[in-house]
Each structure stands twice: as structure tokens, then as C-alpha cells.
PDB file of N, CA and C in Angstrom:
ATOM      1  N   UNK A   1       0.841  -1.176   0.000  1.00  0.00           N
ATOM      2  CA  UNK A   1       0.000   0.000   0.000  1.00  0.00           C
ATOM      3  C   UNK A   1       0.885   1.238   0.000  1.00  0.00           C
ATOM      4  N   UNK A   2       0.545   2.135  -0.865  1.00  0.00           N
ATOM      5  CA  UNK A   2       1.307   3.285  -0.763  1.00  0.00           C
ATOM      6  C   UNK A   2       1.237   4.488   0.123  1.00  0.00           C
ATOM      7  N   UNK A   3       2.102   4.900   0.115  1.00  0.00           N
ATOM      8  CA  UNK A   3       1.798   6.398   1.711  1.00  0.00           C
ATOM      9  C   UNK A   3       0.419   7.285   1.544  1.00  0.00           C
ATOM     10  N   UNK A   4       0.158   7.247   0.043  1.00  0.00           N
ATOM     11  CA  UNK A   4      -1.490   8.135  -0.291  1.00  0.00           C
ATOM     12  C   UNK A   4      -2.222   7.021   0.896  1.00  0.00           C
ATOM     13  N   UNK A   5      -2.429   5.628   0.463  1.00  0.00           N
ATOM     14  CA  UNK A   5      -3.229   4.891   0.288  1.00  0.00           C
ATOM     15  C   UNK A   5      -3.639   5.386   2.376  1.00  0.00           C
ATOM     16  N   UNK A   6      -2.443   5.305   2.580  1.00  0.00           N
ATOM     17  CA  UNK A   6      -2.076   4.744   4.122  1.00  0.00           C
ATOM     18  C   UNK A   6      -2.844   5.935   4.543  1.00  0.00           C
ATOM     19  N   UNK A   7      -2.297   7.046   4.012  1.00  0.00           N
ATOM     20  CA  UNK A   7      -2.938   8.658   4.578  1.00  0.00           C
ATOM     21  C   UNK A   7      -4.369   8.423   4.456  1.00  0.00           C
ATOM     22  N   UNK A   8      -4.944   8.257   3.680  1.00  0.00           N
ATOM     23  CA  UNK A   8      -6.527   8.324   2.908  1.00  0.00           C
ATOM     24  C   UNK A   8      -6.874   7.313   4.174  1.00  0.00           C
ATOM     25  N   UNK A   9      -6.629   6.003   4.222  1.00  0.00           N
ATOM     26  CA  UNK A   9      -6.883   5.190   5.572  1.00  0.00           C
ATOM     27  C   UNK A   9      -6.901   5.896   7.106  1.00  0.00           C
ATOM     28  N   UNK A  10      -5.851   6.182   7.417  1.00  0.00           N
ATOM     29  CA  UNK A  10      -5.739   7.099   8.468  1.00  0.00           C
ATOM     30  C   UNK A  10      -6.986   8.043   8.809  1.00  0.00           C
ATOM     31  N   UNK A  11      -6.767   8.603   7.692  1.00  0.00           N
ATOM     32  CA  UNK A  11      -7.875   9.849   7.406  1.00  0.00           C
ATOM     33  C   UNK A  11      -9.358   9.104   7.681  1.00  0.00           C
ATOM     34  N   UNK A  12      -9.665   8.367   7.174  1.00  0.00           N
ATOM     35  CA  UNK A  12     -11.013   7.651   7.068  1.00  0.00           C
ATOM     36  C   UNK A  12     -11.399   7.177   8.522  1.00  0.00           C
ATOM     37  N   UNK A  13     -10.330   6.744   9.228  1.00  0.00           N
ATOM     38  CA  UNK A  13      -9.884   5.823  10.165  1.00  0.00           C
ATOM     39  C   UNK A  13     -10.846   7.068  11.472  1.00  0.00           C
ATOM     40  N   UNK A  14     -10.112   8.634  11.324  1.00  0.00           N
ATOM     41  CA  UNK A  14     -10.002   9.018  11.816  1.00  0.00           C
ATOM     42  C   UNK A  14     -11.739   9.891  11.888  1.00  0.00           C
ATOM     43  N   UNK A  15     -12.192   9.667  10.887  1.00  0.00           N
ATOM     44  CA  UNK A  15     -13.543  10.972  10.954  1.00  0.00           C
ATOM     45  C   UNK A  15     -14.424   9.506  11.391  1.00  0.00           C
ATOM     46  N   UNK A  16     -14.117   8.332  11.285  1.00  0.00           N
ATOM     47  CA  UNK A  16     -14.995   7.004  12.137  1.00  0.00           C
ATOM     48  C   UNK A  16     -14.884   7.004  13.560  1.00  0.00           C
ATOM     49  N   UNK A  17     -13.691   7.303  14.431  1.00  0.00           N
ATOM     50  CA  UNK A  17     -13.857   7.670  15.493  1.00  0.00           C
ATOM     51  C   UNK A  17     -14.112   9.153  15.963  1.00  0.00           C
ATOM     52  N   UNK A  18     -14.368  10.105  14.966  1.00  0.00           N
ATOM     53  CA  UNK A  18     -14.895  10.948  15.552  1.00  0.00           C
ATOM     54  C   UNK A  18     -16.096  10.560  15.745  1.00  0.00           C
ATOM     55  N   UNK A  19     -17.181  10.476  14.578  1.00  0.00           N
ATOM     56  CA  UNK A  19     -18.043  10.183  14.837  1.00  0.00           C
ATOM     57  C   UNK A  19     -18.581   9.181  15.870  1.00  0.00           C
ATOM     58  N   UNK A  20     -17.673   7.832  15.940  1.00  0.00           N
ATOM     59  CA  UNK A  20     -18.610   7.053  17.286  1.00  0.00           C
ATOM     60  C   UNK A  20     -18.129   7.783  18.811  1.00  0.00           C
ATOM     61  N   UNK A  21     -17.118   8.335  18.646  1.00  0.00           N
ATOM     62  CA  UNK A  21     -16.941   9.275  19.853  1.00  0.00           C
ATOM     63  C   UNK A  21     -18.339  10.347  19.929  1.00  0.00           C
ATOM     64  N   UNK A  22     -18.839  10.967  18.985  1.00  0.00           N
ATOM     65  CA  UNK A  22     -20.129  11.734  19.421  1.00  0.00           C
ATOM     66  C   UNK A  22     -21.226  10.956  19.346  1.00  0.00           C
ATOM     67  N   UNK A  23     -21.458   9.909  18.773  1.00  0.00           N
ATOM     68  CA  UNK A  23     -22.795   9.195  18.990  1.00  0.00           C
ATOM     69  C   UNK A  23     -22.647   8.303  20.145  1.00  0.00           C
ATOM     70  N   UNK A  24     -21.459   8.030  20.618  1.00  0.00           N
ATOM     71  CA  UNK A  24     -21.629   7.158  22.212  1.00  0.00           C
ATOM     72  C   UNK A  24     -21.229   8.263  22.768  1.00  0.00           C
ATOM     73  N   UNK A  25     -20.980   9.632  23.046  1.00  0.00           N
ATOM     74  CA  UNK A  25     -20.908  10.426  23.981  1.00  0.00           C
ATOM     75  C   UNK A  25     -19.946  10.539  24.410  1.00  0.00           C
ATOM     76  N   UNK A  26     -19.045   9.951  24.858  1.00  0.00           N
ATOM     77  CA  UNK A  26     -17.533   9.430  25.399  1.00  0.00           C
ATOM     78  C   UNK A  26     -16.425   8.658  24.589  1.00  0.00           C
ATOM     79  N   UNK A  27     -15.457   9.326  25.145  1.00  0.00           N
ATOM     80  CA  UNK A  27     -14.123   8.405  24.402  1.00  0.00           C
ATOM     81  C   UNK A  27     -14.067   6.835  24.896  1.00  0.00           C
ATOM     82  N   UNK A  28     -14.237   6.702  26.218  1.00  0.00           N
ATOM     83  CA  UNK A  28     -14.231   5.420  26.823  1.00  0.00           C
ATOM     84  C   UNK A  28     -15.497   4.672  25.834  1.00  0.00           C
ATOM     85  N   UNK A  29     -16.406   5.348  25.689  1.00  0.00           N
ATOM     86  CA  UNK A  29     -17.512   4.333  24.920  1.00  0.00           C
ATOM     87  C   UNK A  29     -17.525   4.163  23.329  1.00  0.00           C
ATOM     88  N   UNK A  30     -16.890   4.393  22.585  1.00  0.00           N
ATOM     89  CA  UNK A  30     -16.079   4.806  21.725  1.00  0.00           C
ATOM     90  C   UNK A  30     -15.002   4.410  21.387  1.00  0.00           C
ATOM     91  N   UNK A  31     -13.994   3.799  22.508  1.00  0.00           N
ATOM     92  CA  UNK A  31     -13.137   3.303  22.481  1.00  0.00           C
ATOM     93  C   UNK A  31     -13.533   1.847  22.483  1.00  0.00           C
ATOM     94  N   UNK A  32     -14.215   1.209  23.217  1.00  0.00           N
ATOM     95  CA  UNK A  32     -15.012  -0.106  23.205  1.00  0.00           C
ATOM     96  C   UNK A  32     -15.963  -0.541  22.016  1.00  0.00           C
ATOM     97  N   UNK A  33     -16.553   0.597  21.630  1.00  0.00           N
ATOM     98  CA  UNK A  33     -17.229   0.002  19.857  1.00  0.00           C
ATOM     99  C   UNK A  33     -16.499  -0.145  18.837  1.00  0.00           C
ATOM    100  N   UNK A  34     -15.170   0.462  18.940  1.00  0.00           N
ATOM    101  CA  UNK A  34     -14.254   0.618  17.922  1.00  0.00           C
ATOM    102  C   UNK A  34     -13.207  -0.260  18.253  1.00  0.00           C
ATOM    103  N   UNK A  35     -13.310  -0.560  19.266  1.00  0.00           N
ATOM    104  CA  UNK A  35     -12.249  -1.974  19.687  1.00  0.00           C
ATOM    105  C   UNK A  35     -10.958  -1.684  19.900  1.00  0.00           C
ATOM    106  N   UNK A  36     -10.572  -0.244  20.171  1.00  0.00           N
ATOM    107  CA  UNK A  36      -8.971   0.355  20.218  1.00  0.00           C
ATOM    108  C   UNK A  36      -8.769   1.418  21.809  1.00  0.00           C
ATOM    109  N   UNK A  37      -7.927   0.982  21.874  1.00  0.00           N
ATOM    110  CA  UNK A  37      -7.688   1.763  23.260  1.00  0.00           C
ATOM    111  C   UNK A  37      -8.109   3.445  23.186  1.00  0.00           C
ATOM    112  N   UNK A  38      -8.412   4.378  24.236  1.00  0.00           N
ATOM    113  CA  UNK A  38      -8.564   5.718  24.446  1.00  0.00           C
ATOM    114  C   UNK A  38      -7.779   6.084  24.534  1.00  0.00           C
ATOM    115  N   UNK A  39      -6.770   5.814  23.886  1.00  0.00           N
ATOM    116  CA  UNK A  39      -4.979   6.630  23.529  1.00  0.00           C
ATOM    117  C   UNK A  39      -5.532   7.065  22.253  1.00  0.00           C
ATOM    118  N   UNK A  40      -5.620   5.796  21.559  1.00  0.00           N
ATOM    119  CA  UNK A  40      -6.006   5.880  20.022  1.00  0.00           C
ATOM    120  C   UNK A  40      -6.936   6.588  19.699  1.00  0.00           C
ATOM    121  N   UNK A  41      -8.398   6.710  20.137  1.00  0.00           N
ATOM    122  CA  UNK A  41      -9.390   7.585  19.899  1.00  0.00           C
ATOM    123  C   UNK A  41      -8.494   8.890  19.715  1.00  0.00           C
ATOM    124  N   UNK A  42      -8.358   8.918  21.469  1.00  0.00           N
ATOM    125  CA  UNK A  42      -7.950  10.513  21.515  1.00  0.00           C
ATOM    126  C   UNK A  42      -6.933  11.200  20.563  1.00  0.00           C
ATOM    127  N   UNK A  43      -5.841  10.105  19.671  1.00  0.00           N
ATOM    128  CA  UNK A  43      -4.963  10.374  19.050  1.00  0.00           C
ATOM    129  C   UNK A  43      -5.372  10.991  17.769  1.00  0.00           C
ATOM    130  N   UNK A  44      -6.677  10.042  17.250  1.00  0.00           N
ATOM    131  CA  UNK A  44      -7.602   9.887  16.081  1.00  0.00           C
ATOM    132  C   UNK A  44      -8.041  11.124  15.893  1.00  0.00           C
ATOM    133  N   UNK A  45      -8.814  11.576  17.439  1.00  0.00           N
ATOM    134  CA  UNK A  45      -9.777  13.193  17.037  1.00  0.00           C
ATOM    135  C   UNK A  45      -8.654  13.838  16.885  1.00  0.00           C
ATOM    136  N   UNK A  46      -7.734  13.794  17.383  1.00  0.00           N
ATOM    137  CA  UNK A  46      -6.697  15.575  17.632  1.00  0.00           C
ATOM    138  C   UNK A  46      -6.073  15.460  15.862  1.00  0.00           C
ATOM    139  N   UNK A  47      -5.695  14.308  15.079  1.00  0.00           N
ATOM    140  CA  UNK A  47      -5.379  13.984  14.144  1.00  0.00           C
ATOM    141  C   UNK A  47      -6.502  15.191  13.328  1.00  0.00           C
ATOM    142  N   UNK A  48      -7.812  14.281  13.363  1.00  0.00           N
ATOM    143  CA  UNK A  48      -8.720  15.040  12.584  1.00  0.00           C
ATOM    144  C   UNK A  48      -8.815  16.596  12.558  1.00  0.00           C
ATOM    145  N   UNK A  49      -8.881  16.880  13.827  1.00  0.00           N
ATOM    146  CA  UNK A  49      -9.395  18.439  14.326  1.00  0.00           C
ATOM    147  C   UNK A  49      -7.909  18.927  14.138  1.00  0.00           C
ATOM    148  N   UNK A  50      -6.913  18.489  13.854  1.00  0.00           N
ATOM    149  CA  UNK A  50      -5.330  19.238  13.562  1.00  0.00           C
ATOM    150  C   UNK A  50      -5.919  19.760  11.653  1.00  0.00           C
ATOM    151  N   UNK A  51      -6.013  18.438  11.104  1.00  0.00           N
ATOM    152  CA  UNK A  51      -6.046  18.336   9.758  1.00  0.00           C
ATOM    153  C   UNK A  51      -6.850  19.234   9.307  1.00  0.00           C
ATOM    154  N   UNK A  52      -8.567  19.396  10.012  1.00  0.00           N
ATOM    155  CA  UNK A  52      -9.368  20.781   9.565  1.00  0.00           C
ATOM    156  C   UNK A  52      -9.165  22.101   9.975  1.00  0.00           C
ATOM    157  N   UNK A  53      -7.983  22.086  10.955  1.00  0.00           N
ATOM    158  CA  UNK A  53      -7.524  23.502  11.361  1.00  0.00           C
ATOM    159  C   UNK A  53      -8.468  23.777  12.541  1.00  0.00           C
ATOM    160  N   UNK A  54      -9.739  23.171  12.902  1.00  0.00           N
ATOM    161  CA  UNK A  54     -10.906  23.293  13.999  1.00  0.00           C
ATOM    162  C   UNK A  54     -10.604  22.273  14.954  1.00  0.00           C
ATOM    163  N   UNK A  55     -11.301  22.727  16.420  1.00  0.00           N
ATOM    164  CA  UNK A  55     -11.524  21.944  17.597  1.00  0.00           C
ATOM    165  C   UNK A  55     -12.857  21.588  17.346  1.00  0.00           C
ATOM    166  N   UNK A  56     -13.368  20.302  17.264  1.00  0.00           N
ATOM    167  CA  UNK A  56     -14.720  19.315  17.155  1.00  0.00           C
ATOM    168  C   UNK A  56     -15.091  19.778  18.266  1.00  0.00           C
ATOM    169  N   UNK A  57     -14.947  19.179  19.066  1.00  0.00           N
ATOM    170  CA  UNK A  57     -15.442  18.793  20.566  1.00  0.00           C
ATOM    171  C   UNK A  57     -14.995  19.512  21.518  1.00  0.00           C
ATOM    172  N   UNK A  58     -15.550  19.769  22.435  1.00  0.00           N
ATOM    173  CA  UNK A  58     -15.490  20.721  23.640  1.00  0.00           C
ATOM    174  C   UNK A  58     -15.138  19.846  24.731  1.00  0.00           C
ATOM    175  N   UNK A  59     -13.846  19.127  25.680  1.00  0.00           N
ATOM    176  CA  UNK A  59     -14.206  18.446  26.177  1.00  0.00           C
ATOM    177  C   UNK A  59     -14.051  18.698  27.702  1.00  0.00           C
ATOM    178  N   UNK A  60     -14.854  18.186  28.338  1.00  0.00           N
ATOM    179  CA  UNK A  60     -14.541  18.627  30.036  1.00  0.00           C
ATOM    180  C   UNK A  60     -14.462  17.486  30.887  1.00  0.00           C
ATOM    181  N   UNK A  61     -14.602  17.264  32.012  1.00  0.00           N
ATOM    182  CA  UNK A  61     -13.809  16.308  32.921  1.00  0.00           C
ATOM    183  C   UNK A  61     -15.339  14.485  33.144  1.00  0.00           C
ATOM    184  N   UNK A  62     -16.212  15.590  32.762  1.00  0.00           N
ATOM    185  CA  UNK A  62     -17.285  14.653  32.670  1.00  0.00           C
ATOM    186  C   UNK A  62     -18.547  15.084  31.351  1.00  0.00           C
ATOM    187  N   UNK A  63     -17.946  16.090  30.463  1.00  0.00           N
ATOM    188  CA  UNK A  63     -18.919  16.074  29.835  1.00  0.00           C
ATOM    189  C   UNK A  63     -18.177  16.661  28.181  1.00  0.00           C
ATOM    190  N   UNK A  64     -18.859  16.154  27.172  1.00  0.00           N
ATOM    191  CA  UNK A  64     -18.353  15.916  25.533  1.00  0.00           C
ATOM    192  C   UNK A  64     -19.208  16.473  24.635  1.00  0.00           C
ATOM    193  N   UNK A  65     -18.863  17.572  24.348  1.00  0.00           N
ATOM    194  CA  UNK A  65     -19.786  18.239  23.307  1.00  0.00           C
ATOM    195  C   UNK A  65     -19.355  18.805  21.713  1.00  0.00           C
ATOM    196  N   UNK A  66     -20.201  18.860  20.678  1.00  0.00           N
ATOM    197  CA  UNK A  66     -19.679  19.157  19.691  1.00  0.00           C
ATOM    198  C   UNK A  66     -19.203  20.887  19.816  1.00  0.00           C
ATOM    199  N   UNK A  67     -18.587  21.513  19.180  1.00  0.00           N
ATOM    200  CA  UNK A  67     -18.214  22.804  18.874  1.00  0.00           C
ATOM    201  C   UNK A  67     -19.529  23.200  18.132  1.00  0.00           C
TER     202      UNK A  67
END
């Protein structure tokens, strides 16, 4: 697979855990539908929200909201 291929994956990889991160509410729940540790999520959104230049999510100590 080539480095496009890998990026485009990544990329894809990455707007899938955004999204189950806002439809389960939490990274921890999110992290369990997606089957990858909450390193990875969290690695995934900051990836995404680096790449659009925007912060998604608002996040606080108990609560996850979109921007």
C-alpha cells in the first residue's frame, strides 16, 4: 500500500472515530465500539481536528460536546 493509500486510511480511520466518539458520547464508549484503546481515539480526534484547522469537541472532565 502506498503512503497516499495509508494517509486516505488514516484519514477515514479518523472521521470514524470521531463520529462514534459523538454518537456514544464518550471516548471510553467509543473506544469499546471501535475496539482500540482511548490513547487511540484521543490520538484519532486531535489527528482530525489538527487536519481541519478546527476543535470538534469541547471536552470537560465529565462532559463531551460538539463545537
Amino acid at each position: 500500500m502506498g503512503n497516499a493509500k495509508l494517509a486516505i486510511m488514516d484519514t477515514l480511520d479518523g472521521i470514524k472515530t470521531v463520529v462514534a466518539v459523538v454518537e456514544t458520547g464518550s471516548f471510553t464508549a467509543a473506544s469499546e465500539r471501535l475496539g482500540m484503546s482511548k490513547a487511540l481515539v484521543s490520538k484519532y480526534v486531535a489527528d482530525v481536528e489538527d487536519a481541519l484547522g478546527v476543535r470538534l469537541l469541547n471536552r470537560a472532565t465529565r462532559r463531551l460536546a460538539l463545537t
